[in-house]
C-alpha atoms as a PDB file:
ATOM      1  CA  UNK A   1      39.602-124.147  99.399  1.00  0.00           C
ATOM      2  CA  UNK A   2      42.835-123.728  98.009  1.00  0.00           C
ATOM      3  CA  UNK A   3      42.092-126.237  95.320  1.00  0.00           C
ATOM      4  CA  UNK A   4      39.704-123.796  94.182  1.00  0.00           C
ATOM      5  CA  UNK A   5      40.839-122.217  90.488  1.00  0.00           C
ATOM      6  CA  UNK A   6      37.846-119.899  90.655  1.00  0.00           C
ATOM      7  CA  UNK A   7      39.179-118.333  93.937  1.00  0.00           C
ATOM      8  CA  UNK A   8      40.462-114.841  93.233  1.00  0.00           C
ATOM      9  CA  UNK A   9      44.101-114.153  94.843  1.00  0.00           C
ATOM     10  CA  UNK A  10      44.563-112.366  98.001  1.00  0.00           C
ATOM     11  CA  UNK A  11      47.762-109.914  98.196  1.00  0.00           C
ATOM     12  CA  UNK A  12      49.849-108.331 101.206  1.00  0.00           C
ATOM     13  CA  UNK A  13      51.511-105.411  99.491  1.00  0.00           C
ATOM     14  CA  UNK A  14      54.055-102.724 101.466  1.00  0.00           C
ATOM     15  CA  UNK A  15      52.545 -99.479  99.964  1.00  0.00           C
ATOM     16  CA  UNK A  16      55.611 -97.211 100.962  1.00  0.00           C
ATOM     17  CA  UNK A  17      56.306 -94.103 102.738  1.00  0.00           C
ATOM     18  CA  UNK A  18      53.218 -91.653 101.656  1.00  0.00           C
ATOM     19  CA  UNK A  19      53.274 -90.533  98.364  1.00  0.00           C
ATOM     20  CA  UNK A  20      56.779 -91.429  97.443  1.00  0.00           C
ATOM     21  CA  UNK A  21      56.132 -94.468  95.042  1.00  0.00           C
ATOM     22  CA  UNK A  22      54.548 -92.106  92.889  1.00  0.00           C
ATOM     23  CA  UNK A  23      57.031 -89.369  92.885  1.00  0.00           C
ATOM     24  CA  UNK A  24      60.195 -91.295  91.407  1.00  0.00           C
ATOM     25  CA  UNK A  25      61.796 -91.962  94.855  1.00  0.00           C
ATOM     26  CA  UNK A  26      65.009 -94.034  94.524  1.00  0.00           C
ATOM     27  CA  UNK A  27      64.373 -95.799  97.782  1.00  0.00           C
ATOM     28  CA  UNK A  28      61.123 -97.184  96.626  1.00  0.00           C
ATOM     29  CA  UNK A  29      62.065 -98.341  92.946  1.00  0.00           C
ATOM     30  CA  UNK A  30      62.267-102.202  93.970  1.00  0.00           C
ATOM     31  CA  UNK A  31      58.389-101.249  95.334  1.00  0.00           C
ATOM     32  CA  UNK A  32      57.457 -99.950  92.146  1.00  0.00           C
ATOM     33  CA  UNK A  33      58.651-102.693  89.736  1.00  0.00           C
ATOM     34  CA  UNK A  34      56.976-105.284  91.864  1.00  0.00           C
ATOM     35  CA  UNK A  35      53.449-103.540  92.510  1.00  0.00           C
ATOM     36  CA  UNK A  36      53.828-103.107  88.406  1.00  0.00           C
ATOM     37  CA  UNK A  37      54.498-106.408  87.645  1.00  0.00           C
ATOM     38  CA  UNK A  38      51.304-107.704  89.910  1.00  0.00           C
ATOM     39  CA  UNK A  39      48.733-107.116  86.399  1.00  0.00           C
ATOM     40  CA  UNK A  40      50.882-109.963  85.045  1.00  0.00           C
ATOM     41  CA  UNK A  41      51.140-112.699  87.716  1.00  0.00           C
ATOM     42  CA  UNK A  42      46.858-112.320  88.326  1.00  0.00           C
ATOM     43  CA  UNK A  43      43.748-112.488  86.387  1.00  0.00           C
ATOM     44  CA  UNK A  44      41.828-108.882  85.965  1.00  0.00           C
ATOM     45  CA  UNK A  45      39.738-108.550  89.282  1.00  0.00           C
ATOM     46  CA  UNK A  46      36.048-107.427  89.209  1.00  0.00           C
ATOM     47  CA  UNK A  47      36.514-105.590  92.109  1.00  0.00           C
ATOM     48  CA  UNK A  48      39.008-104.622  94.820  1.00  0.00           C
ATOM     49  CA  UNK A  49      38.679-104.237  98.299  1.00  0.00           C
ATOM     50  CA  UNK A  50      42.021-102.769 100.285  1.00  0.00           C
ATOM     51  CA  UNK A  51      41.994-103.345 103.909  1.00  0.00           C
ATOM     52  CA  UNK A  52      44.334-100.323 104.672  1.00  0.00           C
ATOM     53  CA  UNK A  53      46.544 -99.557 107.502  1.00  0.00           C
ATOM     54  CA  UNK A  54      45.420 -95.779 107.472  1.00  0.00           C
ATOM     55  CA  UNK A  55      42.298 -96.705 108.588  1.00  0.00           C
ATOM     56  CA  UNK A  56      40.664 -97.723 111.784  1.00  0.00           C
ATOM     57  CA  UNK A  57      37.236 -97.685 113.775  1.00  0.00           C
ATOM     58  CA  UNK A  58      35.780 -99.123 116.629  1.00  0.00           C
ATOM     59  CA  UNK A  59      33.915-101.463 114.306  1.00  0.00           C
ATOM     60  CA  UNK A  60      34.856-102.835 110.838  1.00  0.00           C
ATOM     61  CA  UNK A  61      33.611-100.267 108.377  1.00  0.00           C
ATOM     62  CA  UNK A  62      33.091-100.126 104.614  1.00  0.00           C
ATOM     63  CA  UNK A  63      32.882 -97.680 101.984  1.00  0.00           C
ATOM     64  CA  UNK A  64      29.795 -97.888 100.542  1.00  0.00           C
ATOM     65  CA  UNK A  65      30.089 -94.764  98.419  1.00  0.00           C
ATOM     66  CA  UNK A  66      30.102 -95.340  94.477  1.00  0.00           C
ATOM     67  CA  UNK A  67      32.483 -91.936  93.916  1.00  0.00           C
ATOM     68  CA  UNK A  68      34.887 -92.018  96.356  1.00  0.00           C
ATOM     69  CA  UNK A  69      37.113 -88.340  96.808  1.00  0.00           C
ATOM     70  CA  UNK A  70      40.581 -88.689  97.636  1.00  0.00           C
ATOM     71  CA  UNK A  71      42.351 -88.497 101.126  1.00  0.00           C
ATOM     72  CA  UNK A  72      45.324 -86.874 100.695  1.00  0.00           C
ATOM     73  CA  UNK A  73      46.806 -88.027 104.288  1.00  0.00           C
ATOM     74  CA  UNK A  74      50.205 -87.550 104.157  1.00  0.00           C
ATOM     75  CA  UNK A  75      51.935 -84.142 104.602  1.00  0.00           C
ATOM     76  CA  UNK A  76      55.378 -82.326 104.072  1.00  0.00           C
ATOM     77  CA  UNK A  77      55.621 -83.183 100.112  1.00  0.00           C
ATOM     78  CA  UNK A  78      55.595 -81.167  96.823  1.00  0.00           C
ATOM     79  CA  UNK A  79      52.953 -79.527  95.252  1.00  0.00           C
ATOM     80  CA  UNK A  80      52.078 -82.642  92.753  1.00  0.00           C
ATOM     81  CA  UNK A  81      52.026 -85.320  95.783  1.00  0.00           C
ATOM     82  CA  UNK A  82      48.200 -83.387  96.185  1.00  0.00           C
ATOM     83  CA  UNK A  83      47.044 -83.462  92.874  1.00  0.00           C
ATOM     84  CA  UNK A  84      47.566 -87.550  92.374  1.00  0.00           C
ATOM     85  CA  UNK A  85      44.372 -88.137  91.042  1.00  0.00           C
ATOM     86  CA  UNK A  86      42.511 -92.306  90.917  1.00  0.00           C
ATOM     87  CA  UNK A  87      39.055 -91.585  89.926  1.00  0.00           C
ATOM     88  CA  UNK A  88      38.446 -95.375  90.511  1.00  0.00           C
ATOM     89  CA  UNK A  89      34.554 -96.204  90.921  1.00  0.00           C
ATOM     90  CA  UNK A  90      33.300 -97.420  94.394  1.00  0.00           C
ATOM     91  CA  UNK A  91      31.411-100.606  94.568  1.00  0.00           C
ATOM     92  CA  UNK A  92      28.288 -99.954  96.964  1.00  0.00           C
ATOM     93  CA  UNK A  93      27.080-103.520  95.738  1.00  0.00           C
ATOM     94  CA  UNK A  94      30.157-105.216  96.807  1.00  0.00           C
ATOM     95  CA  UNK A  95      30.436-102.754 100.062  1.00  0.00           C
ATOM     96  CA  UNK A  96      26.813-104.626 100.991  1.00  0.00           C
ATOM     97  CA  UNK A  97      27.894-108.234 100.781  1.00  0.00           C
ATOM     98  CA  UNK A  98      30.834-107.746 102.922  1.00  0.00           C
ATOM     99  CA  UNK A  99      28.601-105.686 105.457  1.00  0.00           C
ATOM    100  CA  UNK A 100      26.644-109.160 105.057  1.00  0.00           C
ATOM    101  CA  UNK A 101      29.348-111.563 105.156  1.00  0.00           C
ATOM    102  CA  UNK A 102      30.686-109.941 108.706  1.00  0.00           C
ATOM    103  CA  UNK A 103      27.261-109.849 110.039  1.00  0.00           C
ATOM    104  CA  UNK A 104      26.450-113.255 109.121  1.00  0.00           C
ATOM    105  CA  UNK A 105      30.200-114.210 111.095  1.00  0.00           C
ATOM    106  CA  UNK A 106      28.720-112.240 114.215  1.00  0.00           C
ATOM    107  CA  UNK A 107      31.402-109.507 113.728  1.00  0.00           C
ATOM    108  CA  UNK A 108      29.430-106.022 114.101  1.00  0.00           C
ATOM    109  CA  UNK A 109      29.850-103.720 111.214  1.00  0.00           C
ATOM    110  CA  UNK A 110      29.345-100.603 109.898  1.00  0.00           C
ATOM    111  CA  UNK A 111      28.331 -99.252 105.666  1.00  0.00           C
ATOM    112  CA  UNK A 112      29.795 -95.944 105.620  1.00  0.00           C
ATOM    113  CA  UNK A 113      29.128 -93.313 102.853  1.00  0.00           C
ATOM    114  CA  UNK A 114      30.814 -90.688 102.970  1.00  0.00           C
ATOM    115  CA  UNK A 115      34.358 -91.917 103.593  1.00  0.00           C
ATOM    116  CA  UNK A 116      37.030 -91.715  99.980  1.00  0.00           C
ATOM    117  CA  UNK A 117      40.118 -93.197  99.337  1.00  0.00           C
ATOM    118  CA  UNK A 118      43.241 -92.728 101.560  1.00  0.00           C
ATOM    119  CA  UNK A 119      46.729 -93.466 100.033  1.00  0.00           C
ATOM    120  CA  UNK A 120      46.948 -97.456 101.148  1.00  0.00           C
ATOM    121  CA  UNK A 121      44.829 -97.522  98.284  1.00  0.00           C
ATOM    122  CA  UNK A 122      45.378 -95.126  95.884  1.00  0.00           C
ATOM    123  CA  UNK A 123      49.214 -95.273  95.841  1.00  0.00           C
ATOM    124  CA  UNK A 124      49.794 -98.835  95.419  1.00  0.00           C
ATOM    125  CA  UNK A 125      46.525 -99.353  92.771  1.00  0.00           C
ATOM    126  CA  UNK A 126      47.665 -96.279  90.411  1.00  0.00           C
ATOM    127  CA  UNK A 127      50.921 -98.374  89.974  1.00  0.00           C
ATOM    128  CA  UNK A 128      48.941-101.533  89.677  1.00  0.00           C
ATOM    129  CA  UNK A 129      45.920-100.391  87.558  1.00  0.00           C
ATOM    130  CA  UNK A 130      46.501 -97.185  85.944  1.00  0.00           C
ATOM    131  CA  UNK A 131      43.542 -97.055  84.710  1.00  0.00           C
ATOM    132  CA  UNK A 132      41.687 -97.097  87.895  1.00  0.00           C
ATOM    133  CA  UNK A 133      38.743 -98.731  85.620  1.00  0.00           C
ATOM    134  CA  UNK A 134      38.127-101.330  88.427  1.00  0.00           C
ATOM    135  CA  UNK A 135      35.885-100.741  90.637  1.00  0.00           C
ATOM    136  CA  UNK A 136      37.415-100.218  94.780  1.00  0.00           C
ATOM    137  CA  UNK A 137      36.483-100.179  98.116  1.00  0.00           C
ATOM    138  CA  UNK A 138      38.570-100.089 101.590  1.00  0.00           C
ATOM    139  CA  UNK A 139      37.857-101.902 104.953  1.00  0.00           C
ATOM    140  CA  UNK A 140      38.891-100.449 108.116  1.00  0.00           C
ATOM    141  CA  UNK A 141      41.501-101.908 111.034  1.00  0.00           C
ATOM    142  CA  UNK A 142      39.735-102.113 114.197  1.00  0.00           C
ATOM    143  CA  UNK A 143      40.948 -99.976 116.544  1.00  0.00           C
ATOM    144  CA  UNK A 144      41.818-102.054 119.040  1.00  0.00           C
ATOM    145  CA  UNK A 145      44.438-103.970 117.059  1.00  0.00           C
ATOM    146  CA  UNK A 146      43.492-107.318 117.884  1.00  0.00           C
ATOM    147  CA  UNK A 147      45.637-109.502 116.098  1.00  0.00           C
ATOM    148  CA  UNK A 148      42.683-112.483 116.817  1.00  0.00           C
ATOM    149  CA  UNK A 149      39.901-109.706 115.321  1.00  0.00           C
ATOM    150  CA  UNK A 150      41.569-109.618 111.838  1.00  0.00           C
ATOM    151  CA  UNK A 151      42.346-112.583 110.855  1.00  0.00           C
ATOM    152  CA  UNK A 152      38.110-113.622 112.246  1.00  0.00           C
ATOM    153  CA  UNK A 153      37.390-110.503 109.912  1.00  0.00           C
ATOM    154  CA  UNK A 154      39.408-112.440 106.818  1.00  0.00           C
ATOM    155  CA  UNK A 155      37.983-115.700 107.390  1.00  0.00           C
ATOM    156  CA  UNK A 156      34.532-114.386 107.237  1.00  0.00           C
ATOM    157  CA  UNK A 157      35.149-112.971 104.059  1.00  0.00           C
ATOM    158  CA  UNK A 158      36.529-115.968 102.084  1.00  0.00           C
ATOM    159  CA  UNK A 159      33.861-117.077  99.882  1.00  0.00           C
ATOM    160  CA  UNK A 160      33.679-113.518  98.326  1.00  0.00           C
ATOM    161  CA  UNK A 161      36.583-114.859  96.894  1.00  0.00           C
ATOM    162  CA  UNK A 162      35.048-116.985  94.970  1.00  0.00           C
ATOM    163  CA  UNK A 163      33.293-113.792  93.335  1.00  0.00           C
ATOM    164  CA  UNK A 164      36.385-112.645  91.591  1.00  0.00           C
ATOM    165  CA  UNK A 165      37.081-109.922  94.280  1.00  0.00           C
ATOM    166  CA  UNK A 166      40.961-109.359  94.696  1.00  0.00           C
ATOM    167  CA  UNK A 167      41.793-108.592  98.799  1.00  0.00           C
ATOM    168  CA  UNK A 168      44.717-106.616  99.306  1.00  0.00           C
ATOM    169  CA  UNK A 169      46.244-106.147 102.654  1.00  0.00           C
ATOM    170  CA  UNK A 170      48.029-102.764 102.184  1.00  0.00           C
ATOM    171  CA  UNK A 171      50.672-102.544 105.094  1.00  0.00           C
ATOM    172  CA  UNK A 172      54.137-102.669 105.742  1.00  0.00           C
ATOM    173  CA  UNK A 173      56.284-105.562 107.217  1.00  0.00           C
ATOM    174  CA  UNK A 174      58.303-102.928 108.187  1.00  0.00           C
ATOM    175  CA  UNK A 175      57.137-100.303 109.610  1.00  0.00           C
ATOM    176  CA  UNK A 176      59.360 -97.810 111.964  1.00  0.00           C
ATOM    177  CA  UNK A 177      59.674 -94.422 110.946  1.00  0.00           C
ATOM    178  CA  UNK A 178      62.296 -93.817 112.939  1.00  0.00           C
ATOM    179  CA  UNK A 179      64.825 -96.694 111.426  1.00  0.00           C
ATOM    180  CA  UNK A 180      63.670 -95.644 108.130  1.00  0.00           C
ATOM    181  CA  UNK A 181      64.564 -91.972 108.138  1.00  0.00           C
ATOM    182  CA  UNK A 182      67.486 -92.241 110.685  1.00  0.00           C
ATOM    183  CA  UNK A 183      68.336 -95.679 111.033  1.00  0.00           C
ATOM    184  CA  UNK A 184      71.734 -97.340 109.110  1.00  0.00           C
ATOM    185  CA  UNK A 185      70.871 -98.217 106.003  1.00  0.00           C
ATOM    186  CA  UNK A 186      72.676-101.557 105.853  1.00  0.00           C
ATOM    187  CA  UNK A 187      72.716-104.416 107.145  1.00  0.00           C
ATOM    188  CA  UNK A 188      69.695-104.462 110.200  1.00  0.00           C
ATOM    189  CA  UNK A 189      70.135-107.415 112.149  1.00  0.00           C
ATOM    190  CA  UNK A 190      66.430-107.152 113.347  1.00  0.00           C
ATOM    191  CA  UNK A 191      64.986-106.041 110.542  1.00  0.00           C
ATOM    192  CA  UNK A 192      66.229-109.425 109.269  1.00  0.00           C
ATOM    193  CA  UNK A 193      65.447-111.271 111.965  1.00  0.00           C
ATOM    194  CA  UNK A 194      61.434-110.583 111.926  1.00  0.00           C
ATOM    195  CA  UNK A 195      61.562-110.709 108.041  1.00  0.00           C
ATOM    196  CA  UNK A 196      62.449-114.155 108.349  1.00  0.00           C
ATOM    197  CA  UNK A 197      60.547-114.963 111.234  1.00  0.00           C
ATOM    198  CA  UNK A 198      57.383-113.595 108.916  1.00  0.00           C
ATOM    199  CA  UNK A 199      58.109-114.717 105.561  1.00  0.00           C
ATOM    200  CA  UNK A 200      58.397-118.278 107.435  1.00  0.00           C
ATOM    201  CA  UNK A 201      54.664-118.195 109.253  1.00  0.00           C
ATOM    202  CA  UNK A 202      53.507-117.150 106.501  1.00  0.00           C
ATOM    203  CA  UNK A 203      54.658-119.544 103.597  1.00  0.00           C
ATOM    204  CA  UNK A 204      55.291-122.513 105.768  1.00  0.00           C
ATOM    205  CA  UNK A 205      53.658-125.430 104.126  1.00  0.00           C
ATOM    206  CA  UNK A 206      53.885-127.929 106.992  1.00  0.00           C
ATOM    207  CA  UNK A 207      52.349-125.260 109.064  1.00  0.00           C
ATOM    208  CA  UNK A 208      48.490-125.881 109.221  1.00  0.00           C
ATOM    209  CA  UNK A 209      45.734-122.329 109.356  1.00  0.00           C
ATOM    210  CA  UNK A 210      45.221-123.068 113.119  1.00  0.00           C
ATOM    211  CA  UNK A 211      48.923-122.983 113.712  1.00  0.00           C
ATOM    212  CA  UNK A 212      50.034-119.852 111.725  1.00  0.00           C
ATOM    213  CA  UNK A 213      47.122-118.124 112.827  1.00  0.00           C
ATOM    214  CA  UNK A 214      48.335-118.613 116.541  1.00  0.00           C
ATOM    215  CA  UNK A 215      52.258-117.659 115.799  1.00  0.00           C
ATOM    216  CA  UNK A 216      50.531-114.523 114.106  1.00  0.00           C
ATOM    217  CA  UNK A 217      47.795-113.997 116.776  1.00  0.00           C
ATOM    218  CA  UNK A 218      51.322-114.010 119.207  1.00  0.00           C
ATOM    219  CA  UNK A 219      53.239-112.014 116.953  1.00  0.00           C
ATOM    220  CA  UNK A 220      54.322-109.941 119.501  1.00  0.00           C
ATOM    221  CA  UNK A 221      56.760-112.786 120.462  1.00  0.00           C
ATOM    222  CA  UNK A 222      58.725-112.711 117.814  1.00  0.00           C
ATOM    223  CA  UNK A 223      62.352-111.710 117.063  1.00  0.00           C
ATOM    224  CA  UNK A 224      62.554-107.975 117.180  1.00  0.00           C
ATOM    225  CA  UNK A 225      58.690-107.269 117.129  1.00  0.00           C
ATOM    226  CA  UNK A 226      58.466-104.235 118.730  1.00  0.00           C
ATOM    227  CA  UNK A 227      61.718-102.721 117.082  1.00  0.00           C
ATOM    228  CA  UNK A 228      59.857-103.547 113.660  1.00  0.00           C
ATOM    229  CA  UNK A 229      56.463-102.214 114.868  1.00  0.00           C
ATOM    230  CA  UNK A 230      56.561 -99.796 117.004  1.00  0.00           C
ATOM    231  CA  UNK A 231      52.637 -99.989 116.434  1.00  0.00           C
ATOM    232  CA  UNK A 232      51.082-102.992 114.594  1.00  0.00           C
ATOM    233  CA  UNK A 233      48.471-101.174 112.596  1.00  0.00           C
ATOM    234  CA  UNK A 234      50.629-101.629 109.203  1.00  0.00           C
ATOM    235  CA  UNK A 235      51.041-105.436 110.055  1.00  0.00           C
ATOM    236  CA  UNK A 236      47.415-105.990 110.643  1.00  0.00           C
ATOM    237  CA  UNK A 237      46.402-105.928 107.170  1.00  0.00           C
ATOM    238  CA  UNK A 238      48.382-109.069 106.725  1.00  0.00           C
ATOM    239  CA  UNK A 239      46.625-110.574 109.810  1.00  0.00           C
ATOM    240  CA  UNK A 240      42.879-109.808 107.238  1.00  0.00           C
ATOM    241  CA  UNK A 241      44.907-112.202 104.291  1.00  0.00           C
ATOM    242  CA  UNK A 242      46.111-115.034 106.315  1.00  0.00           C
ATOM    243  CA  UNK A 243      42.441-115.226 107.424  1.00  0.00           C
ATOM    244  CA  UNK A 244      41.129-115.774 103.384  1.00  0.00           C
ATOM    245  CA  UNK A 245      42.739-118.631 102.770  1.00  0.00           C
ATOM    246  CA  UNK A 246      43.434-121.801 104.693  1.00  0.00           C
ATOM    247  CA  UNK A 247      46.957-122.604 102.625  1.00  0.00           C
ATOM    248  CA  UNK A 248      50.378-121.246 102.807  1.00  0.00           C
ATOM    249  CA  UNK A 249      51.234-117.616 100.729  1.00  0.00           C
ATOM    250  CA  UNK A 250      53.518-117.307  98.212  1.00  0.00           C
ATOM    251  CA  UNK A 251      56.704-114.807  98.956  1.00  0.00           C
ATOM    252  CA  UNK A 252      56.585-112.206  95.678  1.00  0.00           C
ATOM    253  CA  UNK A 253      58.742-109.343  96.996  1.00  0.00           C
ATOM    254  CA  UNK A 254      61.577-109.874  99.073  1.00  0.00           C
ATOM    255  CA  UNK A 255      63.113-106.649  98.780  1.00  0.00           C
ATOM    256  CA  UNK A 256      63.731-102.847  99.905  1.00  0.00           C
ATOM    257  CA  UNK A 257      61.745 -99.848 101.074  1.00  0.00           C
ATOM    258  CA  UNK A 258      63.652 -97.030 102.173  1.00  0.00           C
ATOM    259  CA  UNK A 259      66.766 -98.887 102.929  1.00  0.00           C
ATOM    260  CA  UNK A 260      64.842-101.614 104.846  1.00  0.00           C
ATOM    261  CA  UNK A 261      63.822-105.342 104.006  1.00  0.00           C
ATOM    262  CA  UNK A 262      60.211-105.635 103.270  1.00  0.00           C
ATOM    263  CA  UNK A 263      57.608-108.477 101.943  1.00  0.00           C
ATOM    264  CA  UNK A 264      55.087-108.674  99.780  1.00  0.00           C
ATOM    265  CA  UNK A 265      52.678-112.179  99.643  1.00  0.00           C
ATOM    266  CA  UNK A 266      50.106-114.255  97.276  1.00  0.00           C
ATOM    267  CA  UNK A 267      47.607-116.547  98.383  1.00  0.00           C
ATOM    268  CA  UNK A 268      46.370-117.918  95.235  1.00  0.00           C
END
């Protein structure tokens, strides 16, 4: 499948600390130039679904709404962080054939209509598409974190691919507030030490799907897991990706949020 040129990329971004991105944050500048630069490295998607880590049900649920409002879920920041506006279009006919494609895998889903656009979207695409002119729809976690769940959810969903829809996992390989807002801001030895672990699963091309999905599936194993993520909801977008594409990802940010080393990944 990877042989495919007519499959659309799949991304793993880091979307940052709330609204910062947007506000001219010094600590997510790196983050900024790279979720800029993504226009150039891909072809224009017809449509975008996010699989966000702000977002989870009991079952995998979809935006089906064609005007999705704004979820402004974040709190504690100036006046502007609440007037950010991405008027991006939903895609109800897009938000159908992934209800289909889950149901057709046996995974139980839900077409929900009234839900909008929380900021694992709308940060990262206003700094990717500014013109929010492609159409967007999100796909919840499942609440019960399964690691096994999400990457069954991605796999069902690879031969939308093939319809020119661009998947983006919108997480954090980071992800513990505490480290990031009192943590040392230098060298973190285990901060390093999972980044490498993950970067490694991830673009290993001797590993085959079937192994990296197990290392991932056990991720809980690995050096410094549970100082990294305290909770695994931001990692579990990444878990959705690996399960689109049987080959190896591509490492496209290896930089730093807040002070701490963070990833971002292609499938191609």
């Amino acid at each position: 499948m990877g042989d495919d040129a007519n499959l659309c990329p799949v991304l793993f971004i880091p979307h940052g600390g709330g609204p910062l991105p947007l506000l001219g944050d010094a600590g997510h500048q790196q983050l900024v130039d790279f979720l800029q630069s993504i226009p150039a490295r891909i072809r224009t998607p017809a449509a975008i679904c996010v699989i966000s880590a702000h977002w989870e049900e009991s079952i995998a649920t979809i935006t089906g709404n064609a005007l999705p409002s704004l979820i402004y879920d974040y709190y504690g920041f100036p006046d502007r962080a609440y007037a950010i506006q991405y008027p991006a279009p939903g895609s109800p006919n897009l938000a159908r054939k992934i209800f289909a494609a889950l149901q057709q895998s046996g995974i139980p889903a839900h077409l929900g209509e009234q839900r909008g656009y929380d900021h694992g979207l709308f940060v990262p695409l206003k700094l990717m598409f500014q013109d929010a002119g492609i159409p967007c729809m999100q796909l919840s976690l499942l609440s019960n974190l399964d690691p096994a769940a999400h990457i069954a959810i991605g796999k069902a969903l690879r031969p939308l691919r093939r319809d020119n829809v661009l998947f983006i996992g919108s997480g954090f390989s980071f992800h513990n507030m505490k480290a990031f807002f009192t943590g040392n801001h230098g060298m973190d030895e285990q901060n390093n030490a999972f980044q490498e672990w993950l970067i490694d699963i991830c673009t290993n091309p001797k590993l085959s799907f079937a192994d990296r999905s197990s290392l991932l599936i056990a991720w809980e194993r690995a050096p410094a897991a549970h100082y990294c993520h305290p909770r695994e909801e931001h990692l579990l977008p990444l878990h959705v990706c690996v399960g689109l594409s049987n080959e190896a990802a591509e490492l496209v940010f290896d930089g730093e949020v807040l002070g701490k080393k963070a990833c971002g990944l292609i499938w191609r």
